[in-house]
PDB file of N, CA and C in Angstrom:
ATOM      1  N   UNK A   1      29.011 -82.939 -54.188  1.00  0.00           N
ATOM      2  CA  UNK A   1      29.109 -81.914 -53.171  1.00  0.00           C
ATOM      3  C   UNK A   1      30.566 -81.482 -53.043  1.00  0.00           C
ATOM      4  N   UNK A   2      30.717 -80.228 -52.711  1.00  0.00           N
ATOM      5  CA  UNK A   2      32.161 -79.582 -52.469  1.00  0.00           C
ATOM      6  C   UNK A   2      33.028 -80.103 -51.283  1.00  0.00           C
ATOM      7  N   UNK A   3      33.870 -80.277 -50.929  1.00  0.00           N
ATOM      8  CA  UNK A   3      34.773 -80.715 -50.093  1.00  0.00           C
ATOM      9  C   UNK A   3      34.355 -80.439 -49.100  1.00  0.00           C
ATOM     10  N   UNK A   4      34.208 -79.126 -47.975  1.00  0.00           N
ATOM     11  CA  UNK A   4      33.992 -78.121 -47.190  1.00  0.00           C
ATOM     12  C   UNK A   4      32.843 -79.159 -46.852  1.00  0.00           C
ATOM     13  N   UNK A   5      31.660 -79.117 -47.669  1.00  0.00           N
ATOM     14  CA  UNK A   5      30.358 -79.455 -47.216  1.00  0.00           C
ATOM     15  C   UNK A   5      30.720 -81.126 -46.998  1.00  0.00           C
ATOM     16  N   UNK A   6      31.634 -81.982 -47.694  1.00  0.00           N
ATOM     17  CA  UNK A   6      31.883 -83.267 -47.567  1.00  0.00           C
ATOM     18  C   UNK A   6      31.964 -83.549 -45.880  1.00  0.00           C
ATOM     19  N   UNK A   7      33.386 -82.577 -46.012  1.00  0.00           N
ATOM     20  CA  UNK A   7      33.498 -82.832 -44.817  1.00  0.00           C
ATOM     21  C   UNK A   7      33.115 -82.452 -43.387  1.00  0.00           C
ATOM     22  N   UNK A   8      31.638 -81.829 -43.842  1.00  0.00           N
ATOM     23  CA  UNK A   8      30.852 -81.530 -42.461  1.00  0.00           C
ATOM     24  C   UNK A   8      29.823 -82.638 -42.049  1.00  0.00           C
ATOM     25  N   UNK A   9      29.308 -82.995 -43.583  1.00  0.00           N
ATOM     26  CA  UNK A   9      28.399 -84.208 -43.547  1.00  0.00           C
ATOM     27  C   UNK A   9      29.173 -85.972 -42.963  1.00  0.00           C
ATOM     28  N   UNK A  10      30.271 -86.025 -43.353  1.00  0.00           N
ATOM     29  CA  UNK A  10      31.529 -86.948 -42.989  1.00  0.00           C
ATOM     30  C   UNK A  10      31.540 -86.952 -41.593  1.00  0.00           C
ATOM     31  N   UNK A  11      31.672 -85.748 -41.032  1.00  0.00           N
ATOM     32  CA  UNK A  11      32.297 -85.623 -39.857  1.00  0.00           C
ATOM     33  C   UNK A  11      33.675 -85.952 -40.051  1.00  0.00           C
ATOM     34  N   UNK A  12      34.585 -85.524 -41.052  1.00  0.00           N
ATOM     35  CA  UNK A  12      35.810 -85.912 -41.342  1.00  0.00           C
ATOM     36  C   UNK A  12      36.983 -84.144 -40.716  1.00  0.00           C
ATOM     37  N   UNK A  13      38.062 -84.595 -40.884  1.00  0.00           N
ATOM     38  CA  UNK A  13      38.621 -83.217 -40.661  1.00  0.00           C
ATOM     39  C   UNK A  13      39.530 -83.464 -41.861  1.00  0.00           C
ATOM     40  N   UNK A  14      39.904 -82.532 -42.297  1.00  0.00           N
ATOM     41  CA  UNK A  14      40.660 -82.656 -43.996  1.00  0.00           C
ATOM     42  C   UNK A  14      42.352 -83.507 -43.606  1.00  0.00           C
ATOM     43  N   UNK A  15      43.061 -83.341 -42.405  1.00  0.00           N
ATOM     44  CA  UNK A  15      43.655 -84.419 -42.833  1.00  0.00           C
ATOM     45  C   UNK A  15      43.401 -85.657 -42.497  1.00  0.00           C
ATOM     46  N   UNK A  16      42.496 -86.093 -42.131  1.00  0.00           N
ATOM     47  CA  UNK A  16      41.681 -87.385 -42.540  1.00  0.00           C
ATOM     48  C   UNK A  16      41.733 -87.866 -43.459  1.00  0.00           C
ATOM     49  N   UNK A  17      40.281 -87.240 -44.517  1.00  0.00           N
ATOM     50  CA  UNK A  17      40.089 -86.779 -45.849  1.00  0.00           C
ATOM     51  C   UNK A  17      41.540 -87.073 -46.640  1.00  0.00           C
ATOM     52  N   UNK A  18      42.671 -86.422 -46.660  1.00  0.00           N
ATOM     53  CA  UNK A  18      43.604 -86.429 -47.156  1.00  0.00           C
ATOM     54  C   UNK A  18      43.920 -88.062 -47.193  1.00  0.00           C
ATOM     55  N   UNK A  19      44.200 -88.356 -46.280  1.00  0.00           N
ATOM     56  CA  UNK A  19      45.151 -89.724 -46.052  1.00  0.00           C
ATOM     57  C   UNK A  19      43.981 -90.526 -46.232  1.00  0.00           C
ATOM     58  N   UNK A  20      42.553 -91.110 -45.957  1.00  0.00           N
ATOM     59  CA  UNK A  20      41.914 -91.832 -47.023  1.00  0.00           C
ATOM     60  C   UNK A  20      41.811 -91.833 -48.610  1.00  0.00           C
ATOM     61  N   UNK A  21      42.171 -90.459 -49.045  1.00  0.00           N
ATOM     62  CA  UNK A  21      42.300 -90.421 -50.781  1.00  0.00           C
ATOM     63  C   UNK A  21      43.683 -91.025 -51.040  1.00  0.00           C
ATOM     64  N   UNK A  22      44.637 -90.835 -50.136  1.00  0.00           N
ATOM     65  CA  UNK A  22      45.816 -91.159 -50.240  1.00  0.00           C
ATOM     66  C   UNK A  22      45.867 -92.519 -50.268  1.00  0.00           C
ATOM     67  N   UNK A  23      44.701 -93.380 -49.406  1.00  0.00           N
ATOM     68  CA  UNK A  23      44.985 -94.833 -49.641  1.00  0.00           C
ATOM     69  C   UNK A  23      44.068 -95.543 -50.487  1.00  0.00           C
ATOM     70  N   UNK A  24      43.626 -94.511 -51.733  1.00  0.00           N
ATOM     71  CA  UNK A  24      42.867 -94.648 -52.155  1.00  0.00           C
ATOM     72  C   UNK A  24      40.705 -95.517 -51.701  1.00  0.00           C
ATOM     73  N   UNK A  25      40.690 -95.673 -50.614  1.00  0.00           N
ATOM     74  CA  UNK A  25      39.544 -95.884 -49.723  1.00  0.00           C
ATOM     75  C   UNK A  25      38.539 -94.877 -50.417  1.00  0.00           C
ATOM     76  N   UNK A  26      38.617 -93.143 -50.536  1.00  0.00           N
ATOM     77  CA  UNK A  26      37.746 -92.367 -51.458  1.00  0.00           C
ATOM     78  C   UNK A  26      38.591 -92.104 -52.649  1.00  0.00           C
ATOM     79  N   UNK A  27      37.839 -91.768 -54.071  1.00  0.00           N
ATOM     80  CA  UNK A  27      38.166 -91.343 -54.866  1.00  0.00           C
ATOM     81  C   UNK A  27      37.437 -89.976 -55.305  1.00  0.00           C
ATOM     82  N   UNK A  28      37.530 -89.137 -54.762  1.00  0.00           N
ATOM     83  CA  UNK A  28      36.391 -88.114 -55.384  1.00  0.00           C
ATOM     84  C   UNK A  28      36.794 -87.939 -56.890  1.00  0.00           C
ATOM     85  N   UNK A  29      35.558 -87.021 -57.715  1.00  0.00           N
ATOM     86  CA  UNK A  29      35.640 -86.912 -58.490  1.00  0.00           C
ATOM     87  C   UNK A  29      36.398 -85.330 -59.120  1.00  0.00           C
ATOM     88  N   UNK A  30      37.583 -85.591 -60.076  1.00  0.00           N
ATOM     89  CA  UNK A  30      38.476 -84.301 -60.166  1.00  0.00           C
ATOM     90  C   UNK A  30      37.570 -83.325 -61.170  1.00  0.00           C
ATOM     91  N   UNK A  31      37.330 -81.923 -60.704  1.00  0.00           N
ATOM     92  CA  UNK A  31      36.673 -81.008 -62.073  1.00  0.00           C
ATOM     93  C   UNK A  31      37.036 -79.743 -62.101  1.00  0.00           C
ATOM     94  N   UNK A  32      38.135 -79.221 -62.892  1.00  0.00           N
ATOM     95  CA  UNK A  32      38.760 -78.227 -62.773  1.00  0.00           C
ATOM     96  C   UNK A  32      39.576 -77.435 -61.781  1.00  0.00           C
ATOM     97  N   UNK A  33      40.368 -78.903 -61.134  1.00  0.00           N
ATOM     98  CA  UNK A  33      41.135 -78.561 -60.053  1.00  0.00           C
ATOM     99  C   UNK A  33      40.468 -78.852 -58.683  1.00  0.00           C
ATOM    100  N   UNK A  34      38.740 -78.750 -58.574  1.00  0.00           N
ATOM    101  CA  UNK A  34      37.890 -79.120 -57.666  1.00  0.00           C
ATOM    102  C   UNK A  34      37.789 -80.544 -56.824  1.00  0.00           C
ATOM    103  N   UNK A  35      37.563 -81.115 -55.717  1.00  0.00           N
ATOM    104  CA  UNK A  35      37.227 -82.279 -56.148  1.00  0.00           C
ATOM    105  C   UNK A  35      35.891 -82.234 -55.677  1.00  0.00           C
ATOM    106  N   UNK A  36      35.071 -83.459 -56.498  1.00  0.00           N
ATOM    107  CA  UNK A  36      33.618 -83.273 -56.166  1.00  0.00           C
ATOM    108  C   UNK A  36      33.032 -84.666 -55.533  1.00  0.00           C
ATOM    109  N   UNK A  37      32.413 -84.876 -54.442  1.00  0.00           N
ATOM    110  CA  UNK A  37      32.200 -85.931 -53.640  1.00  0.00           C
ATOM    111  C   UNK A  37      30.708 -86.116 -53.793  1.00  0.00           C
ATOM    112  N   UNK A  38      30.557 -87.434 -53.883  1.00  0.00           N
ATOM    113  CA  UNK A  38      29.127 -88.220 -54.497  1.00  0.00           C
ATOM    114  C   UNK A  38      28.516 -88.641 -53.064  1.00  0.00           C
ATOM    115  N   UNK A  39      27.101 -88.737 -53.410  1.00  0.00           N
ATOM    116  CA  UNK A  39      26.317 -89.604 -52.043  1.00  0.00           C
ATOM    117  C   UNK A  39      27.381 -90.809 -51.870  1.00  0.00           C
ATOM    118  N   UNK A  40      27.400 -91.340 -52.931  1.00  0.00           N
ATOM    119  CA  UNK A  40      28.562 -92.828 -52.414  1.00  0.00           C
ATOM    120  C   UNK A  40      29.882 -92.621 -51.402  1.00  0.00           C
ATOM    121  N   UNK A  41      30.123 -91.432 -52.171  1.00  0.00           N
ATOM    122  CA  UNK A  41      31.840 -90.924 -51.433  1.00  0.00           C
ATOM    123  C   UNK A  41      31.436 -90.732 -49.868  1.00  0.00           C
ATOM    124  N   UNK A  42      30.045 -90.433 -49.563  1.00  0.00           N
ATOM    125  CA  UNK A  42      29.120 -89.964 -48.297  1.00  0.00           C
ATOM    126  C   UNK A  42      29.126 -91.354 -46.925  1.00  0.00           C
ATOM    127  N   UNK A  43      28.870 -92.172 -48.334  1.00  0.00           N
ATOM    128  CA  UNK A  43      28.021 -93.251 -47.752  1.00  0.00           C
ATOM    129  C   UNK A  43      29.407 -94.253 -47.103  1.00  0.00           C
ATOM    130  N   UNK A  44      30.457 -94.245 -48.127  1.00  0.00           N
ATOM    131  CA  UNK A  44      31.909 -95.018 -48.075  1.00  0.00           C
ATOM    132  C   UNK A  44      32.685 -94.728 -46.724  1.00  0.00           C
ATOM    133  N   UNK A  45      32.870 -93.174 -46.854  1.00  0.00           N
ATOM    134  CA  UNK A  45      33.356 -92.654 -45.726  1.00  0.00           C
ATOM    135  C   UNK A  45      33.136 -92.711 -44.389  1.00  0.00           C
ATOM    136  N   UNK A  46      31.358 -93.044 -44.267  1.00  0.00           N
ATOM    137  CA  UNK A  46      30.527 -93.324 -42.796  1.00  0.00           C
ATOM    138  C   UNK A  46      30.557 -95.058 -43.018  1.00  0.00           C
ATOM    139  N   UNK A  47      30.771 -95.388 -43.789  1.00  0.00           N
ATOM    140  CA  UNK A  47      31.125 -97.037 -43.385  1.00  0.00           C
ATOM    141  C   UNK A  47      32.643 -97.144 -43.098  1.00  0.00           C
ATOM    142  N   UNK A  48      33.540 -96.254 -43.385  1.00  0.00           N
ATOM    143  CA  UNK A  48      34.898 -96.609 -42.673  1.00  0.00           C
ATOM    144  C   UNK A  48      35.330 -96.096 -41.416  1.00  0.00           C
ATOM    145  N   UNK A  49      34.229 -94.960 -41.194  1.00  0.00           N
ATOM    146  CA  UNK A  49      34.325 -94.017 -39.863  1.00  0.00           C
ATOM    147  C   UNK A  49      33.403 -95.482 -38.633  1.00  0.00           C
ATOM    148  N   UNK A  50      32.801 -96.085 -38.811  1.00  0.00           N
ATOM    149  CA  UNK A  50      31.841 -97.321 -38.653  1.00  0.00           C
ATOM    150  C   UNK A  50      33.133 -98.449 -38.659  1.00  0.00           C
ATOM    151  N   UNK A  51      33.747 -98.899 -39.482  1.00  0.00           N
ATOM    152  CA  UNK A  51      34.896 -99.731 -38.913  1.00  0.00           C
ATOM    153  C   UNK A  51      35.992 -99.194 -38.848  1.00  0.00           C
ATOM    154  N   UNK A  52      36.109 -98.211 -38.624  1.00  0.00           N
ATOM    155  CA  UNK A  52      37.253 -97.847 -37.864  1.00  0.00           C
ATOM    156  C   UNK A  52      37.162 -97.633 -36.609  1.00  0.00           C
ATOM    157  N   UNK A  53      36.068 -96.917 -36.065  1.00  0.00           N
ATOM    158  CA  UNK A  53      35.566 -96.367 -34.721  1.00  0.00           C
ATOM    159  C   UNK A  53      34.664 -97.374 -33.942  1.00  0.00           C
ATOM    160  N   UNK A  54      33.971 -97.593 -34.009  1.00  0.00           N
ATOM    161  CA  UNK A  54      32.872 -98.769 -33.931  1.00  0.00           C
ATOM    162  C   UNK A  54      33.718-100.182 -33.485  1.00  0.00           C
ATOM    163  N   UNK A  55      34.005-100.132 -35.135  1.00  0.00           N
ATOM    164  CA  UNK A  55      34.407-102.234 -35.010  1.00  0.00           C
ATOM    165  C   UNK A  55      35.902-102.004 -34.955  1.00  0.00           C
ATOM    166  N   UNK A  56      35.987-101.387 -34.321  1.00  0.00           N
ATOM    167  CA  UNK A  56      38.324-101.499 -34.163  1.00  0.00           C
ATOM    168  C   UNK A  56      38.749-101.947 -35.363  1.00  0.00           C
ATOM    169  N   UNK A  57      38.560-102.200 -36.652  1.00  0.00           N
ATOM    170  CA  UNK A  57      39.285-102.889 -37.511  1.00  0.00           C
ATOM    171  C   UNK A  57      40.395-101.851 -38.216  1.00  0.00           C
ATOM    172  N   UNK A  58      41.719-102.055 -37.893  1.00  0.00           N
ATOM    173  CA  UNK A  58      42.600-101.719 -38.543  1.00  0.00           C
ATOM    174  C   UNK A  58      42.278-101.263 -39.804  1.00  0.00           C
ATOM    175  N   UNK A  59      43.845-100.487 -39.890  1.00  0.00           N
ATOM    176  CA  UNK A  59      43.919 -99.532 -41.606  1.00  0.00           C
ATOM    177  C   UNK A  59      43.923-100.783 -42.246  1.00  0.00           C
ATOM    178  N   UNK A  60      45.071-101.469 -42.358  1.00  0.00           N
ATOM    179  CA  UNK A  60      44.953-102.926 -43.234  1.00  0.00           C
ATOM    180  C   UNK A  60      43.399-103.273 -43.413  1.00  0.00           C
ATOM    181  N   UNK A  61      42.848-103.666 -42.325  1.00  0.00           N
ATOM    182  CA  UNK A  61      41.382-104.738 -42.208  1.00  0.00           C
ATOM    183  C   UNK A  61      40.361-103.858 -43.138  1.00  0.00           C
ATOM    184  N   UNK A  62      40.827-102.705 -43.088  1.00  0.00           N
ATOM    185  CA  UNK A  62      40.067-101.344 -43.938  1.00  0.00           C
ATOM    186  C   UNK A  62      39.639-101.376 -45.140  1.00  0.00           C
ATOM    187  N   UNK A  63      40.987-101.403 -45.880  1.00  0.00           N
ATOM    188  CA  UNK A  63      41.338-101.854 -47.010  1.00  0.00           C
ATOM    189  C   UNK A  63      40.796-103.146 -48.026  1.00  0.00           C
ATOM    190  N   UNK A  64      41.343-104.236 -47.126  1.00  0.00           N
ATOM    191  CA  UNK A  64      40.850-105.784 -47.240  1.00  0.00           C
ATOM    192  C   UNK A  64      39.197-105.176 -47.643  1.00  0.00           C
ATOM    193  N   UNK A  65      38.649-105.190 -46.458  1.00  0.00           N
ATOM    194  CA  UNK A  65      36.683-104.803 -46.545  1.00  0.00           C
ATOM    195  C   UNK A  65      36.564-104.143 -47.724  1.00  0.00           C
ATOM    196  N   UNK A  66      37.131-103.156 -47.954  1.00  0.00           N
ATOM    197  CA  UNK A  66      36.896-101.932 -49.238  1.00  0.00           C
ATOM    198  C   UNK A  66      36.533-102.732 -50.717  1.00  0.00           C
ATOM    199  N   UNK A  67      37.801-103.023 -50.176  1.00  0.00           N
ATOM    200  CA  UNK A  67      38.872-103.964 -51.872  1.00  0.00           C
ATOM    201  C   UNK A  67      37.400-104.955 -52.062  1.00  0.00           C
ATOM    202  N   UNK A  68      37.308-105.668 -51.140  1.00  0.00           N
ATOM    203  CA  UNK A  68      36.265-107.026 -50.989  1.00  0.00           C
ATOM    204  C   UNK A  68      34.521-106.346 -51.478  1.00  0.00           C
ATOM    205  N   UNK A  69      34.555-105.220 -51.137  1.00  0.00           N
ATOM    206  CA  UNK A  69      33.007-104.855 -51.080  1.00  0.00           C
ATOM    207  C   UNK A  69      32.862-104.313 -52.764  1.00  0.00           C
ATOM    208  N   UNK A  70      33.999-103.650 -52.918  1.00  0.00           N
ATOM    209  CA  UNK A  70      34.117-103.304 -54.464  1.00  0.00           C
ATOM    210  C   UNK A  70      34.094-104.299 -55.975  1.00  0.00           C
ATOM    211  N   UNK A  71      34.683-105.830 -55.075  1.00  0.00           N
ATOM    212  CA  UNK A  71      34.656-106.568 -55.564  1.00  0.00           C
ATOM    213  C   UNK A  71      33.219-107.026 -56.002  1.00  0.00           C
ATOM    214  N   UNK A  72      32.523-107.252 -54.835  1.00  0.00           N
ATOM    215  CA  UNK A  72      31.425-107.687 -54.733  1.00  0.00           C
ATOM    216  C   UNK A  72      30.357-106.893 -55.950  1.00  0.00           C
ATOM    217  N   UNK A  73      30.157-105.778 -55.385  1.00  0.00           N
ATOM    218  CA  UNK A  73      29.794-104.752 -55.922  1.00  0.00           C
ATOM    219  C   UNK A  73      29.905-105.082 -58.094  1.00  0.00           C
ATOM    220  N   UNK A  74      31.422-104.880 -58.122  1.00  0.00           N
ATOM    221  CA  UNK A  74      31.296-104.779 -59.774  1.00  0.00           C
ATOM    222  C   UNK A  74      30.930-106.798 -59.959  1.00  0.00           C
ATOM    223  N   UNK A  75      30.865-107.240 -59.284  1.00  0.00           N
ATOM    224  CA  UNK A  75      30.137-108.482 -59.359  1.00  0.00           C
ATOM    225  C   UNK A  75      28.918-109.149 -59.708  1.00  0.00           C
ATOM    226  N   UNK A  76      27.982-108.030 -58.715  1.00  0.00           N
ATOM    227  CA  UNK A  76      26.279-107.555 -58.863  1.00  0.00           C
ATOM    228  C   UNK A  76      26.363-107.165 -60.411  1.00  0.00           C
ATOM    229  N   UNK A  77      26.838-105.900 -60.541  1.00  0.00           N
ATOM    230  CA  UNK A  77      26.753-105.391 -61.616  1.00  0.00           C
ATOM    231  C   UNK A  77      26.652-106.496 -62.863  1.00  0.00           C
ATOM    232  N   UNK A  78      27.778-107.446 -63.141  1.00  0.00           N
ATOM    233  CA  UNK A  78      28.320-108.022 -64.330  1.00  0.00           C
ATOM    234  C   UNK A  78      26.881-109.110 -63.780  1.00  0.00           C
ATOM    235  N   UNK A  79      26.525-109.403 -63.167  1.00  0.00           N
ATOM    236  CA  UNK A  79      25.337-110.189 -63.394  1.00  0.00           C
ATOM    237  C   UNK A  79      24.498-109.967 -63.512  1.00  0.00           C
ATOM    238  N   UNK A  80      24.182-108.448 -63.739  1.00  0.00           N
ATOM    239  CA  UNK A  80      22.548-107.480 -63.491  1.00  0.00           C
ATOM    240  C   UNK A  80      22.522-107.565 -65.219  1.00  0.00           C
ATOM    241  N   UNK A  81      23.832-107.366 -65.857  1.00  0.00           N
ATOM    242  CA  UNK A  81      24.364-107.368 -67.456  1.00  0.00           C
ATOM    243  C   UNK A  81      23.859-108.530 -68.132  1.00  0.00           C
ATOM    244  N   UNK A  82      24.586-109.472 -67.296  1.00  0.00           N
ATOM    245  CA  UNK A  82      24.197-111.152 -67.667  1.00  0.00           C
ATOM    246  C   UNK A  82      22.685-111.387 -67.749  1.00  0.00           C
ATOM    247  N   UNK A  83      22.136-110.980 -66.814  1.00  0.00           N
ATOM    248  CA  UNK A  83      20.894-111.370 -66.664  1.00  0.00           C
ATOM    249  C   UNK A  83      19.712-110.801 -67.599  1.00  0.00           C
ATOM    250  N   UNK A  84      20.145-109.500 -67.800  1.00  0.00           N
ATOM    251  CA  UNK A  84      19.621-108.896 -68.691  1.00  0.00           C
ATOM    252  C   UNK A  84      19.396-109.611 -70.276  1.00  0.00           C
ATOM    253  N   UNK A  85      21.125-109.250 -70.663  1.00  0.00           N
ATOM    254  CA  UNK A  85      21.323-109.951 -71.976  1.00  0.00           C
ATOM    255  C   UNK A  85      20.136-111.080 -72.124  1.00  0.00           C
ATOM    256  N   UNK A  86      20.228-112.202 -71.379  1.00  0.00           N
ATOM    257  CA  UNK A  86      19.762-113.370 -71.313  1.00  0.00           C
ATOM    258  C   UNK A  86      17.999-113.512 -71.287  1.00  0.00           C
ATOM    259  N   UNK A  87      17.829-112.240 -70.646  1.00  0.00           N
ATOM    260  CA  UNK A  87      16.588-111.721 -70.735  1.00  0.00           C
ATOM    261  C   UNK A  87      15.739-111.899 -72.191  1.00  0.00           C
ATOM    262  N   UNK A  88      16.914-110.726 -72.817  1.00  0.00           N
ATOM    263  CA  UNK A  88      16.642-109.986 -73.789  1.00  0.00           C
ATOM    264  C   UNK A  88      16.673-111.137 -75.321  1.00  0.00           C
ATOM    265  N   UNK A  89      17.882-112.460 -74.938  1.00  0.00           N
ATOM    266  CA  UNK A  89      18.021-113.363 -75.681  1.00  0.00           C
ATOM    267  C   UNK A  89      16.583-113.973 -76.188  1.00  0.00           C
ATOM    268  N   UNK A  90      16.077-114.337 -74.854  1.00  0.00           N
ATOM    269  CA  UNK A  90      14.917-115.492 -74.480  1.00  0.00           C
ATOM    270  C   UNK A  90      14.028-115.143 -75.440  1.00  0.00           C
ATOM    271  N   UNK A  91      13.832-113.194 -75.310  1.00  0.00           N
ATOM    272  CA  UNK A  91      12.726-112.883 -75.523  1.00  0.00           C
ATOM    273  C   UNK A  91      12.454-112.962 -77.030  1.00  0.00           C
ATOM    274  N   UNK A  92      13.780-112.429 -77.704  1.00  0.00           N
ATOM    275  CA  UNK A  92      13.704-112.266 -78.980  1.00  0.00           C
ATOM    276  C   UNK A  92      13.697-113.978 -79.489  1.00  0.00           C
ATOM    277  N   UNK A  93      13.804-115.084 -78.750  1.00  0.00           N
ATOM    278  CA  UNK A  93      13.848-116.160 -79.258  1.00  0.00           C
ATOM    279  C   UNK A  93      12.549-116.524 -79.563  1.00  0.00           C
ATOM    280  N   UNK A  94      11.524-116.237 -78.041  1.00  0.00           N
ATOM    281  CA  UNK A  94      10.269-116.528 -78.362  1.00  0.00           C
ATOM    282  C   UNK A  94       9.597-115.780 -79.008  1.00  0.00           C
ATOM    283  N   UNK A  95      10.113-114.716 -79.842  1.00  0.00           N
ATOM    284  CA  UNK A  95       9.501-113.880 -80.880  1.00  0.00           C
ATOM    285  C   UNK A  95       9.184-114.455 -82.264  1.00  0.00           C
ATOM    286  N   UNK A  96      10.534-115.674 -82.025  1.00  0.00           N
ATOM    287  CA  UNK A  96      10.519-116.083 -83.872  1.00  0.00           C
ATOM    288  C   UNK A  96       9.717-117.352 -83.965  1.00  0.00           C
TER     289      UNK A  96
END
């Protein structure tokens, strides 16, 4: 989605917007000078508007959560991989 529309669905005001890309918290995506914002970029933004507003947690405490959830996140992933592979091992084992 286009910026404009980001930030109606956000409830963000662009220098908001600004200074979360700035602390890297969103990354939209760059396309010919554009930037283009994902359901995730949607979803990221109403979980920091949520601890920021909501749960008082500081810019720092912000960050920390982000960093930590991203972590988590490519974590799932590398075991969804693992699990697979291992899947895929078993199967071709009990093939032979």
């Amino acid at each position: 989605m286009k910026e404009q529309e980001f930030l109606q669905q956000a409830e963000l005001d662009h220098v908001t917007l600004q200074a979360w890309i700035t602390e890297a918290w969103l990354i939209p995506l760059e396309q010919s000078g554009e930037r283009d914002y994902s359901e995730i970029d949607l979803a990221r933004a109403r979980l920091i508007h949520e601890l920021r507003k909501d749960m008082g947690v500081n810019d720092p405490g912000v960050g920390v959560i982000l960093h930590l959830l991203d972590q988590l996140h490519g974590l799932r992933r590398a075991m969804k991989e693992m699990l697979g592979a291992a899947h895929e091992t078993r199967t071709r084992a009990t093939d032979v």
